[in-house]
N, C-alpha and C. Protein backbone atom coordinates (compact mmCIF):
# COMPACT_ATOMS: atom_id res chain seq x y z
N UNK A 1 0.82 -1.19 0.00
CA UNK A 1 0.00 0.00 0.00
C UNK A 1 0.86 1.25 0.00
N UNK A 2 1.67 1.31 0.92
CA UNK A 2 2.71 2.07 1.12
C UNK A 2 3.19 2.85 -0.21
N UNK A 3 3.96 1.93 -1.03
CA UNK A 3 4.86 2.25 -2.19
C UNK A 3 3.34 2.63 -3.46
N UNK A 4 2.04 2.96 -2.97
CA UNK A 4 1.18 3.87 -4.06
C UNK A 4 1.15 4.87 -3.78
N UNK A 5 1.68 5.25 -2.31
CA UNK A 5 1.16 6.42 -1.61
C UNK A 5 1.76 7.71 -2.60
N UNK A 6 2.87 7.74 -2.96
CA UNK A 6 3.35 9.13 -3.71
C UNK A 6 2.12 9.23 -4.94
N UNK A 7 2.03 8.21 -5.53
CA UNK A 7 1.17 7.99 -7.18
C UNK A 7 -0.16 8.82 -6.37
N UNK A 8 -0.08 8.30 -5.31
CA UNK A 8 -2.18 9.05 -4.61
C UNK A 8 -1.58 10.36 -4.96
N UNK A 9 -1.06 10.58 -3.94
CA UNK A 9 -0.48 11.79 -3.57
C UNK A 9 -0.80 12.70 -4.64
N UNK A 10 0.18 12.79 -5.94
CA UNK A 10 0.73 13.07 -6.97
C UNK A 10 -0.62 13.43 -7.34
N UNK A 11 -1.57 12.62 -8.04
CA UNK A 11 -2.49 12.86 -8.51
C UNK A 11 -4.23 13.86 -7.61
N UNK A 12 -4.31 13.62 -6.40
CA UNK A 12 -5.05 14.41 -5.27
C UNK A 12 -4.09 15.66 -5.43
N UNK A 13 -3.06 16.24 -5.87
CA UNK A 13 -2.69 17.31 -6.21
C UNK A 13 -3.62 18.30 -7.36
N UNK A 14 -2.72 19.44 -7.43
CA UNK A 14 -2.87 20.05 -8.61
C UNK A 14 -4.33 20.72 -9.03
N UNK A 15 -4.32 20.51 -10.07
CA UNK A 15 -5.86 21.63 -10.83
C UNK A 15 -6.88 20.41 -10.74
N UNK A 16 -7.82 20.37 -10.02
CA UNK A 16 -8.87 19.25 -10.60
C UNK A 16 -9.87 19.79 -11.01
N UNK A 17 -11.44 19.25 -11.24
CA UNK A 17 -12.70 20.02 -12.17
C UNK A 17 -13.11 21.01 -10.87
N UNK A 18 -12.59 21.58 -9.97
CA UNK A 18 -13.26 22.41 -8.98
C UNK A 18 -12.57 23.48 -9.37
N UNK A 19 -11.09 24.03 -10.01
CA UNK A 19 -10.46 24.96 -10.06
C UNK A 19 -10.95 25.22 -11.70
N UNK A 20 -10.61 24.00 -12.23
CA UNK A 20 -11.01 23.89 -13.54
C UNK A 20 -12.47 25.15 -14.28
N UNK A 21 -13.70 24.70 -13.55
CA UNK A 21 -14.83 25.16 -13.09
C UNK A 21 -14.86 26.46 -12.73
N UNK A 22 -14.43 26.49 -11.83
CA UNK A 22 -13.96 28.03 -11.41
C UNK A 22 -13.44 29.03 -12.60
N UNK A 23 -12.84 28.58 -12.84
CA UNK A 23 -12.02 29.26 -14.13
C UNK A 23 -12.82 29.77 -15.36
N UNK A 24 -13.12 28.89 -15.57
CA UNK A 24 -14.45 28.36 -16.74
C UNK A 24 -15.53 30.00 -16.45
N UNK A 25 -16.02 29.68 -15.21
CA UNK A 25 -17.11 31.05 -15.09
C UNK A 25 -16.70 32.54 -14.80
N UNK A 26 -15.27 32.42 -14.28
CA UNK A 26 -14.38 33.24 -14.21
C UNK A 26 -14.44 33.91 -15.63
N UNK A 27 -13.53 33.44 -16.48
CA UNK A 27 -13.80 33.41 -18.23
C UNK A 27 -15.16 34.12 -18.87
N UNK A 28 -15.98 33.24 -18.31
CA UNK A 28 -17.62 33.85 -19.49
C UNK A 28 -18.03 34.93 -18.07
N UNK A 29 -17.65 35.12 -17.37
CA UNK A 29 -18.09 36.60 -16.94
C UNK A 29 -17.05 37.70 -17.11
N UNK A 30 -15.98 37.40 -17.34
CA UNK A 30 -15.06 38.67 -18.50
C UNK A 30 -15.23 38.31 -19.68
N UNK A 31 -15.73 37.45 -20.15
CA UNK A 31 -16.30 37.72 -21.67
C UNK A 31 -17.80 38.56 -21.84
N UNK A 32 -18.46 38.16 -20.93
CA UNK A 32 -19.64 38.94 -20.59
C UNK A 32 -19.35 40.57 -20.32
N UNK A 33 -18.27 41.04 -19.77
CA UNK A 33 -17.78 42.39 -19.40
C UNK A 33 -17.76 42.65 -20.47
N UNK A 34 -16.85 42.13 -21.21
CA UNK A 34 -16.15 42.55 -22.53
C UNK A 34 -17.54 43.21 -23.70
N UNK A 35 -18.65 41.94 -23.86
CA UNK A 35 -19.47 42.01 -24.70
C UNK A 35 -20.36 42.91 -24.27
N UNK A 36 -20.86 43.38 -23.04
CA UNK A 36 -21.44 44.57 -22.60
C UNK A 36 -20.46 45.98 -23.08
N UNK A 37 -19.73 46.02 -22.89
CA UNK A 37 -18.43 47.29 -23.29
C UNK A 37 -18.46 47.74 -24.57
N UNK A 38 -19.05 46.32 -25.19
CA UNK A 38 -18.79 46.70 -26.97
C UNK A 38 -20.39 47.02 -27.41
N UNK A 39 -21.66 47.47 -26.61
CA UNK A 39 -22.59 47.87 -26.73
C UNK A 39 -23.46 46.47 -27.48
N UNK A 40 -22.64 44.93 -27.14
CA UNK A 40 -23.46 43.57 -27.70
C UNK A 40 -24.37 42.86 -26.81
N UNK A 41 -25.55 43.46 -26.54
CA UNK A 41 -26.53 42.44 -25.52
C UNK A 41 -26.59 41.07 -25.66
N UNK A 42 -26.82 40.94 -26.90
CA UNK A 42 -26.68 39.76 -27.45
C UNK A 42 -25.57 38.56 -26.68
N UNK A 43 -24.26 39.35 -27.21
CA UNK A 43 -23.01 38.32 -26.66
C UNK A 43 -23.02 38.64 -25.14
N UNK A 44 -23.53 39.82 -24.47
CA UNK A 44 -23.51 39.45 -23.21
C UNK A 44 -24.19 38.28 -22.52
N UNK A 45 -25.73 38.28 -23.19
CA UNK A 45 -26.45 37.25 -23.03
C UNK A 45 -25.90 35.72 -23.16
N UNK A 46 -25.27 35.89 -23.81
CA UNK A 46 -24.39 34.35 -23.59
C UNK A 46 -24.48 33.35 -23.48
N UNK A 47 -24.20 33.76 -21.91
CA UNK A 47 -23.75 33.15 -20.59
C UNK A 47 -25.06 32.63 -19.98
N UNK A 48 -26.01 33.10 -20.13
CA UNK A 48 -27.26 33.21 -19.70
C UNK A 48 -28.00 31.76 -20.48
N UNK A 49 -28.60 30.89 -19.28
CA UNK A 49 -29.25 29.47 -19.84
C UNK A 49 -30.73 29.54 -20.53
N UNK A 50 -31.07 29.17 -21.07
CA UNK A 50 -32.81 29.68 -21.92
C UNK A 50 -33.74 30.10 -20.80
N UNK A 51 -33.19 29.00 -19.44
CA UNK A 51 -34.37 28.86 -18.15
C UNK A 51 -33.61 30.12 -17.00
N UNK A 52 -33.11 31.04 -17.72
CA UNK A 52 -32.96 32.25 -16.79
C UNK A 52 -33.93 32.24 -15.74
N UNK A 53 -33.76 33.09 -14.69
CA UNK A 53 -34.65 33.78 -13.59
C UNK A 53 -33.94 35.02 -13.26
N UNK A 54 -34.02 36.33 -13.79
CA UNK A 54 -33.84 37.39 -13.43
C UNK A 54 -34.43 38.42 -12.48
N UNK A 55 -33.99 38.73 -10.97
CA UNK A 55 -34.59 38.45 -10.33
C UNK A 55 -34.10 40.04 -9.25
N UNK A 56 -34.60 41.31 -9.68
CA UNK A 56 -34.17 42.79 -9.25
C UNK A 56 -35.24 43.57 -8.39
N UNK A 57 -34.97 44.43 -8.14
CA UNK A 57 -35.78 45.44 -7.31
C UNK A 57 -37.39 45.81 -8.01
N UNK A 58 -37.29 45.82 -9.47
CA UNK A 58 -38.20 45.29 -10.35
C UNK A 58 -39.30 44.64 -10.28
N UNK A 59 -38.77 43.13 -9.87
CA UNK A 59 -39.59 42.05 -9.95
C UNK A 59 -38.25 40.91 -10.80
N UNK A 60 -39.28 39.98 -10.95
CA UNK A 60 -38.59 38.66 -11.34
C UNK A 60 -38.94 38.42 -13.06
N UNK A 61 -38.35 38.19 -13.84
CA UNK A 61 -38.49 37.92 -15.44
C UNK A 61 -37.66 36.73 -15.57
N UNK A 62 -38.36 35.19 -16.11
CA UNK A 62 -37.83 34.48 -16.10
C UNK A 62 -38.02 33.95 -17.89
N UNK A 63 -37.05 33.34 -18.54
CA UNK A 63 -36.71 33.19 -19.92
C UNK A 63 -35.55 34.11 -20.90
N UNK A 64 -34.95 33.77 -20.77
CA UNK A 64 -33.92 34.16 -22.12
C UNK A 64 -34.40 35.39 -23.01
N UNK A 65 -35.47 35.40 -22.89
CA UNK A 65 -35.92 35.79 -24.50
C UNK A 65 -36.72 37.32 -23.82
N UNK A 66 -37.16 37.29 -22.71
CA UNK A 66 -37.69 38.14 -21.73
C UNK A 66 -36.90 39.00 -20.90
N UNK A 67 -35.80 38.10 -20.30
CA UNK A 67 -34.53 39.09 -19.80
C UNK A 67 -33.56 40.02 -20.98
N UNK A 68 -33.65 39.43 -22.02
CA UNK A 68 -32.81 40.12 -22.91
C UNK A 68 -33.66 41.31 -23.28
N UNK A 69 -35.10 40.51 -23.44
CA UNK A 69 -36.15 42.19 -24.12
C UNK A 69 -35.80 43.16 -22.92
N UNK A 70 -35.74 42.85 -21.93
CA UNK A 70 -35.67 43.81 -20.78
C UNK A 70 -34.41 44.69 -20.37
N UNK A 71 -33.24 44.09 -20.95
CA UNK A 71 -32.19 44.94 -21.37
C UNK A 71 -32.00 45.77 -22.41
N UNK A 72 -32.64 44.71 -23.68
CA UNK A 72 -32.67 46.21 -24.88
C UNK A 72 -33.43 47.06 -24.48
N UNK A 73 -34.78 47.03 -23.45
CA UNK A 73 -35.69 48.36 -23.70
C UNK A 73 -35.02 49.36 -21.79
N UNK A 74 -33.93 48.32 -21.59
CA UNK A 74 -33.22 49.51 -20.61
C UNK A 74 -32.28 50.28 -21.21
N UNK A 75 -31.51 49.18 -21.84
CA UNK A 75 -30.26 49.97 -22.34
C UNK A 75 -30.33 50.01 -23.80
N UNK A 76 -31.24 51.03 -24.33
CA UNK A 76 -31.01 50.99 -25.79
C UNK A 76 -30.02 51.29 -26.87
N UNK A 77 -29.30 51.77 -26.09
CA UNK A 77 -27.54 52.12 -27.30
C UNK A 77 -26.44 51.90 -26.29
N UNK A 78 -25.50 51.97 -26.92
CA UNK A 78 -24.45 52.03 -26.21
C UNK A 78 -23.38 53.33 -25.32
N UNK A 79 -24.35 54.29 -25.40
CA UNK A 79 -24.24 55.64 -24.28
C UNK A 79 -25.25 55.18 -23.51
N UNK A 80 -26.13 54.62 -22.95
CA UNK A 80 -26.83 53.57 -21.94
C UNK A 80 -26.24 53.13 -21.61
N UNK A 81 -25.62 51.67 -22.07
CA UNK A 81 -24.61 50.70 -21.94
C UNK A 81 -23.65 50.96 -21.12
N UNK A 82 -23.04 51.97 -21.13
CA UNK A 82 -21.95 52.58 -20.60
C UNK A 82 -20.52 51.47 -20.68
N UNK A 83 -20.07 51.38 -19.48
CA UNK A 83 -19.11 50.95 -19.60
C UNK A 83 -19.43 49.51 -18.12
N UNK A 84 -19.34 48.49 -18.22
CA UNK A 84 -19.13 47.52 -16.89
C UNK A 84 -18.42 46.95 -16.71
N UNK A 85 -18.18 46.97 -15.44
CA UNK A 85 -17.22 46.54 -14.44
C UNK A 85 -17.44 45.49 -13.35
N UNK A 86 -17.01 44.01 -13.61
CA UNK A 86 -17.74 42.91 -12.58
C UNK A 86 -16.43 43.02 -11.25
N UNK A 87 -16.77 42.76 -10.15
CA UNK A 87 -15.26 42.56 -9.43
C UNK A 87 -16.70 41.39 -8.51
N UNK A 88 -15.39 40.07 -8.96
CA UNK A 88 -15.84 38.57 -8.32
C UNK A 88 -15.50 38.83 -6.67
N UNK A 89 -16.32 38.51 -5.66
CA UNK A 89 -16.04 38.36 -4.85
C UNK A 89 -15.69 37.11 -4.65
N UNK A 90 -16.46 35.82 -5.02
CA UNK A 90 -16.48 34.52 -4.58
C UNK A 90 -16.81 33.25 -5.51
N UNK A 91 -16.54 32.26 -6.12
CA UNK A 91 -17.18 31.11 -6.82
C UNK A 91 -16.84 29.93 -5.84
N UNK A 92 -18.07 29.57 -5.52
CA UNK A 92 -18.39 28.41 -4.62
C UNK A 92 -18.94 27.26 -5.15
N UNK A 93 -18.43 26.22 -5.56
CA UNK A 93 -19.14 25.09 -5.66
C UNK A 93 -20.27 24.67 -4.64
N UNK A 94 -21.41 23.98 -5.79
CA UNK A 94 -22.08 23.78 -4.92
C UNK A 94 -22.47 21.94 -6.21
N UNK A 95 -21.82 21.02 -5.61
CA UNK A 95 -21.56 19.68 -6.35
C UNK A 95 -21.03 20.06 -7.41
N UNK A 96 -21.11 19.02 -8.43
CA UNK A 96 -20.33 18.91 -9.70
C UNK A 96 -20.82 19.50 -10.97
N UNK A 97 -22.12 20.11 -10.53
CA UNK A 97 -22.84 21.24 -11.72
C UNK A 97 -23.54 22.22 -11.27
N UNK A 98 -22.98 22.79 -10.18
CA UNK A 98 -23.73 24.01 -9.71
C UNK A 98 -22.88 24.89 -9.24
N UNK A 99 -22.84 26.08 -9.19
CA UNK A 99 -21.82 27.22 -8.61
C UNK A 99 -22.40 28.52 -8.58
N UNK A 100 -22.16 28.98 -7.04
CA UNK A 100 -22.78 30.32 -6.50
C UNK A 100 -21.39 31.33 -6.61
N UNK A 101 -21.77 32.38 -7.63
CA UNK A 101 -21.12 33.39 -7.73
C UNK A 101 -21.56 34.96 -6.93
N UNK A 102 -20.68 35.32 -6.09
CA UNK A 102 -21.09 36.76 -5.83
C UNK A 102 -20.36 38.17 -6.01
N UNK A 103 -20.52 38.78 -6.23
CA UNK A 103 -19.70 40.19 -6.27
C UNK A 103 -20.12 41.41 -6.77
N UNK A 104 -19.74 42.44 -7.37
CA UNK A 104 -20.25 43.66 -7.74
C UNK A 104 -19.66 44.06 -8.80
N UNK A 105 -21.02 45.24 -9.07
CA UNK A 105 -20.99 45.51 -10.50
C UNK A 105 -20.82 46.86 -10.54
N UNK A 106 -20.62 47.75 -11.28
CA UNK A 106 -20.24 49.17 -11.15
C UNK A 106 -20.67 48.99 -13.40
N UNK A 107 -21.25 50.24 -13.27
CA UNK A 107 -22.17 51.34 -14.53
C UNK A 107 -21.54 52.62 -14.68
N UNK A 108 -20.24 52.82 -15.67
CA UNK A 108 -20.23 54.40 -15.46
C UNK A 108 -20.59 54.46 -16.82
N UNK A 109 -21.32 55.71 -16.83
CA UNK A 109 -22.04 56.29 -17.81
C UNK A 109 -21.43 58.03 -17.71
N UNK A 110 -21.51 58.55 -19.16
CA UNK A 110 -21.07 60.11 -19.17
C UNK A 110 -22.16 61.01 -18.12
N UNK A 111 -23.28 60.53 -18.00
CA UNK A 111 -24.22 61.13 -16.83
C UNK A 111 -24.06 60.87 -15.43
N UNK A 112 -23.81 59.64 -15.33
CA UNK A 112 -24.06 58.62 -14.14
C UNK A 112 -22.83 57.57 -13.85
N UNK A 113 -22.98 57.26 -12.46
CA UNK A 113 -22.54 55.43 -12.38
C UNK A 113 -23.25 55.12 -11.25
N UNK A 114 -23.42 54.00 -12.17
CA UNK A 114 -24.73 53.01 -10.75
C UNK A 114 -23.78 52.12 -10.49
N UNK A 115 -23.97 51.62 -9.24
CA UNK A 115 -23.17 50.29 -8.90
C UNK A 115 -24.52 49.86 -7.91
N UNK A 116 -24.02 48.50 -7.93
CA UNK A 116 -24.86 47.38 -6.80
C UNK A 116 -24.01 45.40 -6.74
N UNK A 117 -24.73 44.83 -6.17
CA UNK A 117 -24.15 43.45 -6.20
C UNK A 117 -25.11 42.44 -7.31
N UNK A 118 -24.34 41.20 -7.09
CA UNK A 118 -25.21 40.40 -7.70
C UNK A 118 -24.82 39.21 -7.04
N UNK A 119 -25.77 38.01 -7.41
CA UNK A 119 -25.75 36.48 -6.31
C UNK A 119 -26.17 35.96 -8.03
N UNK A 120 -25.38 34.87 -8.25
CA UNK A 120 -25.53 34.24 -9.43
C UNK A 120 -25.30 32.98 -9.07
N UNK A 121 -26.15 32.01 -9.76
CA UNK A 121 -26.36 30.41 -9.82
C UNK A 121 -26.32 30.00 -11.06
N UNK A 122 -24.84 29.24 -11.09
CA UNK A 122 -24.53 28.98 -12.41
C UNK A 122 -24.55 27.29 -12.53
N UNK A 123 -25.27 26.57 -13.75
CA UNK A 123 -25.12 25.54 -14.10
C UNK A 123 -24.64 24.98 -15.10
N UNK A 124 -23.82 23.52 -15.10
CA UNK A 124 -22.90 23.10 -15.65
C UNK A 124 -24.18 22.36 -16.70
N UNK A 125 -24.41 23.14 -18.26
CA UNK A 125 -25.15 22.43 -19.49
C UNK A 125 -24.27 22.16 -20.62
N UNK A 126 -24.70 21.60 -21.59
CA UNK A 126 -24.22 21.07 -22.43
C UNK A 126 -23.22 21.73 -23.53
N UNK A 127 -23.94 23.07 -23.28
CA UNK A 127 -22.90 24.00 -24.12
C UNK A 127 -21.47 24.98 -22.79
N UNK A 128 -22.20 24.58 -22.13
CA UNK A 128 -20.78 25.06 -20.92
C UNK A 128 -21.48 25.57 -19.60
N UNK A 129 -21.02 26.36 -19.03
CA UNK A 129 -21.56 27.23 -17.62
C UNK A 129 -22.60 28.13 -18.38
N UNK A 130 -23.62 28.10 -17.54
CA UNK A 130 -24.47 29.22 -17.76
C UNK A 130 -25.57 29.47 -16.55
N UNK A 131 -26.02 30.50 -16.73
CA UNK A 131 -26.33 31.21 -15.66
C UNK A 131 -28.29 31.05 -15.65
N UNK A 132 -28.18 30.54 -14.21
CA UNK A 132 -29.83 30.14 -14.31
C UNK A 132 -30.73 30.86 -13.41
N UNK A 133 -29.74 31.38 -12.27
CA UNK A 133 -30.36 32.47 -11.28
C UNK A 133 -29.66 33.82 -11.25
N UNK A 134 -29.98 35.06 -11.75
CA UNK A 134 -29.52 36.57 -11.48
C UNK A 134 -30.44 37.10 -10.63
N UNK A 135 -29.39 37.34 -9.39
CA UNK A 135 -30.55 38.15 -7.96
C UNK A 135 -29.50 39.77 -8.44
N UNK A 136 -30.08 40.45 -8.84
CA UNK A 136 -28.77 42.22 -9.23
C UNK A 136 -29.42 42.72 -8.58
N UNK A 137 -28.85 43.70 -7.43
CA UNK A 137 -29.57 44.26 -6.30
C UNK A 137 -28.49 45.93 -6.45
């Protein structure tokens, strides 16, 4: 038993699917920055799973197709759009296809900057991470 112990060892090291994962949503939420910046709802949307739940001071809008209408008729150009800024506080696994993201968002606009947080529940689908719960407060 003894003489496997380094081979365990060796391998219980290193990057496994938890850092892996991490990374992964890390990634499509600076690609998501990115595609908001370039005035693309669209490519921000992404990230976002068909079975969204968008979920603000508002009220709750759940579907893909409903959260996005609800961004074009907020942010209709890209002097709306402004400029965003995510800063991750945390990605927490939660098993092998679920992950709670939290942190804040900051809006500067030539008028304005709004900032607030967000609590995101991201699931592991077929086309990659995507996002099934947005609480933006």
């Amino acid at each position: 038993m003894w003489k496997y112990f380094p081979i365990i060892v060796l391998f219980s090291c290193g990057d496994g699917p938890v850092v892996r994962d991490q990374s992964a949503i890390r990634v499509a939420m600076t690609e998501q920055q990115k595609a908001w910046n370039a005035g693309d709802i669209k490519g921000f949307m992404s990230s976002y799973s068909d079975t969204i739940c968008f979920i603000s001071s508002k009220g709750t809008t759940c579907g893909k197709e409903g959260v996005t209408a609800n961004y074009e008729r907020s942010y209709p150009d890209k002097a709306a759009m402004g400029q965003l800024n995510f800063g991750i506080n945390e990605v927490v696994p939660v098993g092998n296809e679920h992950a709670w993201v939290t942190g804040t968002w900051a809006l500067a606009r030539t008028a304005d900057t709004l900032s607030g947080g967000f609590s995101l529940l991201w699931t592991k689908e077929r086309k990659g991470w995507r996002i099934v719960r947005d609480h933006t407060y």
